[in-house]
N, C-alpha and C. Protein backbone atom coordinates (compact mmCIF):
# COMPACT_ATOMS: atom_id res chain seq x y z
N UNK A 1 49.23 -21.79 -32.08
CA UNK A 1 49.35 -20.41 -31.71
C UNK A 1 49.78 -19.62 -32.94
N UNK A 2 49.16 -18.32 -32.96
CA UNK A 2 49.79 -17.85 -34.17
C UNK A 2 50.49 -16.80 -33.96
N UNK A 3 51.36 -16.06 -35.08
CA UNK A 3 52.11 -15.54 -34.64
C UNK A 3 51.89 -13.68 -33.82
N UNK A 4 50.62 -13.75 -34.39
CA UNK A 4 50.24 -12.85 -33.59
C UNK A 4 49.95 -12.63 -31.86
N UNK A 5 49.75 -13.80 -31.83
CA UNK A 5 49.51 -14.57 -30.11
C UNK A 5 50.78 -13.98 -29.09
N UNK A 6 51.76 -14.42 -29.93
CA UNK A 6 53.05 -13.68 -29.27
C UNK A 6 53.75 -12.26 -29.64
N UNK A 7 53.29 -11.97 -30.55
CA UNK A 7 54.00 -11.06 -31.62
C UNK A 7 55.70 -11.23 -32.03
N UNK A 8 55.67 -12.31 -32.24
CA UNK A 8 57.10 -12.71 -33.18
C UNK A 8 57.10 -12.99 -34.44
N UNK A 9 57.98 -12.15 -35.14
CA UNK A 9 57.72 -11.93 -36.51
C UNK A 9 58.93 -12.61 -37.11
N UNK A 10 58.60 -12.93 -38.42
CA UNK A 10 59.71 -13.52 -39.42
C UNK A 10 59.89 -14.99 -38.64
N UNK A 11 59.12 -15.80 -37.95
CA UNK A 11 59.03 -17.63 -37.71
C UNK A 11 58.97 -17.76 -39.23
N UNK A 12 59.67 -18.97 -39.19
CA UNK A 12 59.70 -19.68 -40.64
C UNK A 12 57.84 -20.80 -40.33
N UNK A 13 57.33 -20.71 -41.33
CA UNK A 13 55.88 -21.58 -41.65
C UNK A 13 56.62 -23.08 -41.70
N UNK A 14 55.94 -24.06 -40.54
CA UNK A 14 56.06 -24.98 -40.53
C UNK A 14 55.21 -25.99 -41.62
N UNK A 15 56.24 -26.58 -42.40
CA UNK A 15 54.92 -27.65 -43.32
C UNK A 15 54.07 -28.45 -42.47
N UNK A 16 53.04 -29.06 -42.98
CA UNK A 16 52.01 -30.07 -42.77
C UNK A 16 52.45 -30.79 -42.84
N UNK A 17 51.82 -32.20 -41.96
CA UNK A 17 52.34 -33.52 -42.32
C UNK A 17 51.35 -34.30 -43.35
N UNK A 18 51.93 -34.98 -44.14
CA UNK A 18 53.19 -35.78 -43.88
C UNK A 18 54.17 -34.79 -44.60
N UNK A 19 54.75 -34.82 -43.98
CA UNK A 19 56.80 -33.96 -44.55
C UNK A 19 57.27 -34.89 -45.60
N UNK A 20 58.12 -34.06 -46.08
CA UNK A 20 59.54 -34.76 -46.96
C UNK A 20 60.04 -34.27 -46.31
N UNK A 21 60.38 -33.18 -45.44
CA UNK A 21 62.00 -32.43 -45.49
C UNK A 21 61.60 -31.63 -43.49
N UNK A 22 62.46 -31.19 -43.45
CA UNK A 22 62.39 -31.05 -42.02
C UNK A 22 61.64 -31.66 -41.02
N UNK A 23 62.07 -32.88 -40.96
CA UNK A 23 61.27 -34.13 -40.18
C UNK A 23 61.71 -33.91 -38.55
N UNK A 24 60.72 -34.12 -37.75
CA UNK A 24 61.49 -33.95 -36.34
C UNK A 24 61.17 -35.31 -35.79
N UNK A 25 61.94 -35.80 -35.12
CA UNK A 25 62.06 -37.20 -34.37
C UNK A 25 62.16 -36.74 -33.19
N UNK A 26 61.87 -37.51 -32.09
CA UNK A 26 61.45 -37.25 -30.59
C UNK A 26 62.12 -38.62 -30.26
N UNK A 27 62.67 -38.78 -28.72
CA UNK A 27 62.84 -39.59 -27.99
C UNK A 27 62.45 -40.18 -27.08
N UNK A 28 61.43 -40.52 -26.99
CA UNK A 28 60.78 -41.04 -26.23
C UNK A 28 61.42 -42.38 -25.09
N UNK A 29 62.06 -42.00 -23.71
CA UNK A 29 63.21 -42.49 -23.26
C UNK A 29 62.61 -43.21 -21.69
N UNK A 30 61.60 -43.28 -22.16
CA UNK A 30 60.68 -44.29 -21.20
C UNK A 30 59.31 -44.18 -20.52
N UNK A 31 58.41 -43.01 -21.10
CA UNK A 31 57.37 -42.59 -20.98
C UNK A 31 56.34 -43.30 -21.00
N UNK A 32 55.56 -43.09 -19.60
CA UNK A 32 54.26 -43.74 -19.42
C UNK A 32 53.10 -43.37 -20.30
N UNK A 33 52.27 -44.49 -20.06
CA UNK A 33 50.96 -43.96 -21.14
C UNK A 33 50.49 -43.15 -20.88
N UNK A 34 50.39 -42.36 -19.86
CA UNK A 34 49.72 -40.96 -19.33
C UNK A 34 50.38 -40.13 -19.92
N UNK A 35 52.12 -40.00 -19.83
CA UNK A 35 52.33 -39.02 -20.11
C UNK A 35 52.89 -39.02 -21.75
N UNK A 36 52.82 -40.32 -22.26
CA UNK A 36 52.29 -40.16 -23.79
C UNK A 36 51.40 -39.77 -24.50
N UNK A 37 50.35 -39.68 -23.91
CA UNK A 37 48.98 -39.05 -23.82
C UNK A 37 49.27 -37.80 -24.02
N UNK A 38 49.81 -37.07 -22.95
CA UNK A 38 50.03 -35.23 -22.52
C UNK A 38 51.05 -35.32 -23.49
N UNK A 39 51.51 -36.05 -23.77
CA UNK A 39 52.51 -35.37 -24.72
C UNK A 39 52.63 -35.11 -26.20
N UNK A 40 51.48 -36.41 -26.50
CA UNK A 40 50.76 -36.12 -27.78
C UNK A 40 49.94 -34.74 -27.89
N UNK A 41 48.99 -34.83 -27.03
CA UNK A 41 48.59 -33.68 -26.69
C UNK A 41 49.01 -32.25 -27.03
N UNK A 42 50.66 -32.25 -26.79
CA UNK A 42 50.98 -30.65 -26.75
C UNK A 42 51.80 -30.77 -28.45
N UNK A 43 52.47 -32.19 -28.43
CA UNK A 43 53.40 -31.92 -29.47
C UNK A 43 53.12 -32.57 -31.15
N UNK A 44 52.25 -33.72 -31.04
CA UNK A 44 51.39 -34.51 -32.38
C UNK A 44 51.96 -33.55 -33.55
N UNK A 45 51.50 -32.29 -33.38
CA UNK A 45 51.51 -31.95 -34.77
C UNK A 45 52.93 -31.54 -35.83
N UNK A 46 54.14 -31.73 -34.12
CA UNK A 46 55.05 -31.25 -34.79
C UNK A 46 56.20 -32.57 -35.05
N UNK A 47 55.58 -33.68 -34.68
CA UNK A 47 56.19 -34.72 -34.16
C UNK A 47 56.51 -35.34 -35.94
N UNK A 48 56.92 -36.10 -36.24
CA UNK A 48 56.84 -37.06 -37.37
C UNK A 48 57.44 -38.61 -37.43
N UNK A 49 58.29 -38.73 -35.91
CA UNK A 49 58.53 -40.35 -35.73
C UNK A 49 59.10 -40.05 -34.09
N UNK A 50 59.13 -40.76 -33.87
CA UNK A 50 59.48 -41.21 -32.30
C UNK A 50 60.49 -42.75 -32.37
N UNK A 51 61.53 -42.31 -31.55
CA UNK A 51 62.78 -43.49 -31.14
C UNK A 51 62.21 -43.99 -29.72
N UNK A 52 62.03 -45.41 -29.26
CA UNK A 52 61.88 -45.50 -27.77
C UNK A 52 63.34 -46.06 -27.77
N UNK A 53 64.05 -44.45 -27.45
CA UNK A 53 65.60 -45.42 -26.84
C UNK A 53 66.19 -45.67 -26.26
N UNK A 54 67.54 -46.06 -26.13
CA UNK A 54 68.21 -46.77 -25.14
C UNK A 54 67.85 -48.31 -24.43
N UNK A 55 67.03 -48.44 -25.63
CA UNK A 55 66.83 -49.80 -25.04
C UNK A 55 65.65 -49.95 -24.40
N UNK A 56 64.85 -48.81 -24.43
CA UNK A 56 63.81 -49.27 -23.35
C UNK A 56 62.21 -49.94 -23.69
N UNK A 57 62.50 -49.63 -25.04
CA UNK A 57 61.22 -50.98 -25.17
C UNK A 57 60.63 -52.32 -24.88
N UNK A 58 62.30 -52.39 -24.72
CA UNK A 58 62.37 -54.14 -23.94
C UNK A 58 62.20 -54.21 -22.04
N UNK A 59 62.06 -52.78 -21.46
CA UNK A 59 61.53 -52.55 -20.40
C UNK A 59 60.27 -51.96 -20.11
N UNK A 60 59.20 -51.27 -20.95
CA UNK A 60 58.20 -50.75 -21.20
C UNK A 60 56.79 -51.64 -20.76
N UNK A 61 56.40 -50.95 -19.86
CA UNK A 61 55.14 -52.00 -19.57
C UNK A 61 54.46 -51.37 -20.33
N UNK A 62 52.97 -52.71 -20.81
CA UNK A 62 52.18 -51.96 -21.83
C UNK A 62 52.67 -51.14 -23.32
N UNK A 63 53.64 -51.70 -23.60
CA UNK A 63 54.05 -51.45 -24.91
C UNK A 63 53.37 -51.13 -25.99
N UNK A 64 52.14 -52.62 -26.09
CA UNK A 64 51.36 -52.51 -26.97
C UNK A 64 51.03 -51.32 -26.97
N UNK A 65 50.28 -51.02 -26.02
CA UNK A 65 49.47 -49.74 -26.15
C UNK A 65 49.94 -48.44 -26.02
N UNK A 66 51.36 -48.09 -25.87
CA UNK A 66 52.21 -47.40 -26.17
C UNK A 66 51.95 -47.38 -27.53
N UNK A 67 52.49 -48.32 -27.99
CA UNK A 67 52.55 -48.29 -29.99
C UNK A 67 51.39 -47.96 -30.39
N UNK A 68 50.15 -48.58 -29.50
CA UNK A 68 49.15 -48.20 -30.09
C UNK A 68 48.58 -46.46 -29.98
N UNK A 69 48.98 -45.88 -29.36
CA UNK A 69 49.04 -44.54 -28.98
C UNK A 69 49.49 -43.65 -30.38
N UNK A 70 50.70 -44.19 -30.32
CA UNK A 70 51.44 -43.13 -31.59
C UNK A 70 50.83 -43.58 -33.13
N UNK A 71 50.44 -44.78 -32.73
CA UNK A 71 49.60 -44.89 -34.07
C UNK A 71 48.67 -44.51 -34.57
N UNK A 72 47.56 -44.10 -33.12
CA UNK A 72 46.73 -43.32 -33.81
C UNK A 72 46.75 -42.00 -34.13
N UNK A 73 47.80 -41.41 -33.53
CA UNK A 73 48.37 -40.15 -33.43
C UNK A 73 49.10 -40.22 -34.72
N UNK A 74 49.28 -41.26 -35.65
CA UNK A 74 49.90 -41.43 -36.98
C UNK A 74 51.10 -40.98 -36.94
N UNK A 75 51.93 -41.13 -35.88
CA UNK A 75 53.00 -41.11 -35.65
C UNK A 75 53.94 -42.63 -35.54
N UNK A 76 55.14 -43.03 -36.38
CA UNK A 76 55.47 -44.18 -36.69
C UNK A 76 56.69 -44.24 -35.25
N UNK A 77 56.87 -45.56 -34.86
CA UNK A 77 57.81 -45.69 -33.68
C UNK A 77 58.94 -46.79 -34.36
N UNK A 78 60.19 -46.79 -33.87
CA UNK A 78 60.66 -47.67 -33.98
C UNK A 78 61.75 -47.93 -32.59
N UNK A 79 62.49 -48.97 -32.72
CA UNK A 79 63.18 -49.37 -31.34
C UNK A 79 64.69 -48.41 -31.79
N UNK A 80 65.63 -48.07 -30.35
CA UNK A 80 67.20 -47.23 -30.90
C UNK A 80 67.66 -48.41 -30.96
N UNK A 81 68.87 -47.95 -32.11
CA UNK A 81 69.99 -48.60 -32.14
C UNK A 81 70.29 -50.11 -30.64
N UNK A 82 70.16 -49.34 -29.72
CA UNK A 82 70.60 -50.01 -28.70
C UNK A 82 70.37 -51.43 -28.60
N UNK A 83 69.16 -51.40 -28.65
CA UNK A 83 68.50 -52.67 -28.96
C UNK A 83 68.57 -53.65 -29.70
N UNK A 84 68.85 -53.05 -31.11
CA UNK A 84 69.32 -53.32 -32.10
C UNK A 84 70.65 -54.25 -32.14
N UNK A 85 71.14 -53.44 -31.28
CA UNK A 85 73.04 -54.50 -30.72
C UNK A 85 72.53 -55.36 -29.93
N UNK A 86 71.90 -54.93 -29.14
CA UNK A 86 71.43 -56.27 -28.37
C UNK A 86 71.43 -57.91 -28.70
N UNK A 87 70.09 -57.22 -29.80
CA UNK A 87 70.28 -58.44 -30.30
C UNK A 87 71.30 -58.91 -31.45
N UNK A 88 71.87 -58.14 -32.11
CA UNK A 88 72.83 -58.43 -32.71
C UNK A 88 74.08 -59.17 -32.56
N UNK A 89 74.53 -58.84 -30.83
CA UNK A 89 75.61 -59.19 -30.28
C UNK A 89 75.26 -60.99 -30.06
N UNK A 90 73.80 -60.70 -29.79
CA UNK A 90 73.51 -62.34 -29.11
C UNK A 90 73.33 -63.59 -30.46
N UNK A 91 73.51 -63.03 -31.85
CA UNK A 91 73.47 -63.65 -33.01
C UNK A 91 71.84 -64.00 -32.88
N UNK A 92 70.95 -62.59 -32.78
CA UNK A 92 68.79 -62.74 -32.41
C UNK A 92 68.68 -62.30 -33.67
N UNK A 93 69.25 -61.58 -34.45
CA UNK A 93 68.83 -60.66 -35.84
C UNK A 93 67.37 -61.36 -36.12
N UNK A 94 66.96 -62.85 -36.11
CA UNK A 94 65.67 -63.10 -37.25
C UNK A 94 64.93 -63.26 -35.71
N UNK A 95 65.10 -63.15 -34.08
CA UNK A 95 64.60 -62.87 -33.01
C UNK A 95 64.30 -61.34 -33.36
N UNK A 96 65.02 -60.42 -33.66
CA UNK A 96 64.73 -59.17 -34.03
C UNK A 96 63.70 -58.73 -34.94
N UNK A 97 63.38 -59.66 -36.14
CA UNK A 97 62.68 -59.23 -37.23
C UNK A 97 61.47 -59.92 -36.60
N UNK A 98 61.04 -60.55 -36.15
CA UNK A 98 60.24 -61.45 -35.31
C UNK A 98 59.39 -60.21 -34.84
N UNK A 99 60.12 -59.62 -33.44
CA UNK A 99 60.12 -58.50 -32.76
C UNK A 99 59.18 -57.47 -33.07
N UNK A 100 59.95 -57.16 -34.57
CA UNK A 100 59.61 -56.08 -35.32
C UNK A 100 57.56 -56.55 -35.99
N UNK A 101 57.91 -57.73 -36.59
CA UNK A 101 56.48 -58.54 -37.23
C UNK A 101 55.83 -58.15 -35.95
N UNK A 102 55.81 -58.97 -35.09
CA UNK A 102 54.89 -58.96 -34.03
C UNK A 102 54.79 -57.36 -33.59
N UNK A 103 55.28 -56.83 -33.08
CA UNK A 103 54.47 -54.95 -32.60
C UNK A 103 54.33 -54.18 -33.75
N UNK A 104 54.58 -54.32 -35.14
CA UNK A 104 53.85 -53.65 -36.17
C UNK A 104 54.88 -52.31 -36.03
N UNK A 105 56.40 -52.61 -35.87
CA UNK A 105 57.47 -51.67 -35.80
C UNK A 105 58.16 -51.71 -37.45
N UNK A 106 57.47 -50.70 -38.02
CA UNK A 106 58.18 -50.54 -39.81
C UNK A 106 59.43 -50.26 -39.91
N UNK A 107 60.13 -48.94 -38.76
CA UNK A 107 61.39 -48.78 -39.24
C UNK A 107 62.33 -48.70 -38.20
N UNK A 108 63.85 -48.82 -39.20
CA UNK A 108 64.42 -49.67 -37.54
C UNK A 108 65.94 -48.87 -37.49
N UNK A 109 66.98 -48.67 -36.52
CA UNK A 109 67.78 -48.16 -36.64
C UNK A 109 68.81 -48.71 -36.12
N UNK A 110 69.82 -48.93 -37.15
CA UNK A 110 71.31 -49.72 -37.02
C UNK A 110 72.03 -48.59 -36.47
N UNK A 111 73.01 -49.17 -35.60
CA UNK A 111 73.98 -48.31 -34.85
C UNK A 111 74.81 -48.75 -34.77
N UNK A 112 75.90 -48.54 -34.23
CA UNK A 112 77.53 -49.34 -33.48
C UNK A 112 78.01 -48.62 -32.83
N UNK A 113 77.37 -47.86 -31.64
CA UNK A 113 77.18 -47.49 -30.91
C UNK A 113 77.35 -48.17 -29.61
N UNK A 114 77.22 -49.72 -29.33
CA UNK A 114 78.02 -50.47 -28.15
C UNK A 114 78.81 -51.68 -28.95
N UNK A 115 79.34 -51.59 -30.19
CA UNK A 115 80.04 -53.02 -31.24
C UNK A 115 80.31 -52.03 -32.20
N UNK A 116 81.32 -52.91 -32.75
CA UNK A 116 82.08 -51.98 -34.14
C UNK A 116 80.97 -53.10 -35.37
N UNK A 117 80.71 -52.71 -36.05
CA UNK A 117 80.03 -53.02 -37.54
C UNK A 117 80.79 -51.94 -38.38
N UNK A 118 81.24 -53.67 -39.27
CA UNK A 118 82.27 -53.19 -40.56
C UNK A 118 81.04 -53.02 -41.62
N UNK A 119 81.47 -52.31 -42.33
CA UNK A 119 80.51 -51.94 -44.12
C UNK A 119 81.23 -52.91 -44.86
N UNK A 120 80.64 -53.88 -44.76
CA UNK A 120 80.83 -54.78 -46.17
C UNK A 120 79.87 -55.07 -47.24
């Protein structure tokens, strides 16, 4: 839409992707393939990574093709934190990287968010 469409003046010009700098991440918090679909649909262009979080990748039917969705939409996914403790707590970390190999998940996000993790 442009800005004439609405007549609102002085919007800051959104960059193109791929970004360096004002990156927007989305949460994607358990969405079906339909409405990953519609949602690519409205938002793709403003999108630049997607979290499936709280854990819910490990409940997601059809995952694959979830991932495969945002991929072609060249949008990168990775699992939240949550998950992340999951397996962490259960001593899975190379179950985790496994995880990651197998669905073609590049980037990943540490938390302590349900466990304390010291910086050593």
């Amino acid at each position: 839409m442009s800005e004439t469409y609405f007549g609102l003046k002085n919007l800051p010009e959104r960059s193109v992707k791929p970004r360096n700098s004002g990156l927007s991440m989305v949460m994607d918090k358990g969405l079906a393939l339909r409405e990953v679909e519609d949602f690519l649909e409205v938002a793709e262009p403003y999108t630049d990574i997607v979290k499936l979080g709280f854990g819910t990748g490990i409940l997601t039917p059809k995952l694959e093709e979830k991932l495969s969705l945002y991929k072609q939409a060249g949008i990168p996914v990775y699992f939240g934190g949550t998950l992340f403790e999951a397996f962490l707590i259960r001593n899975q970390i190379d179950d985790y990287r496994r995880l990651l190999e197998k669905t073609g998940v590049n980037h990943v996000e540490i938390s302590d968010g349900s466990l304390a993790i010291t910086s050593r």
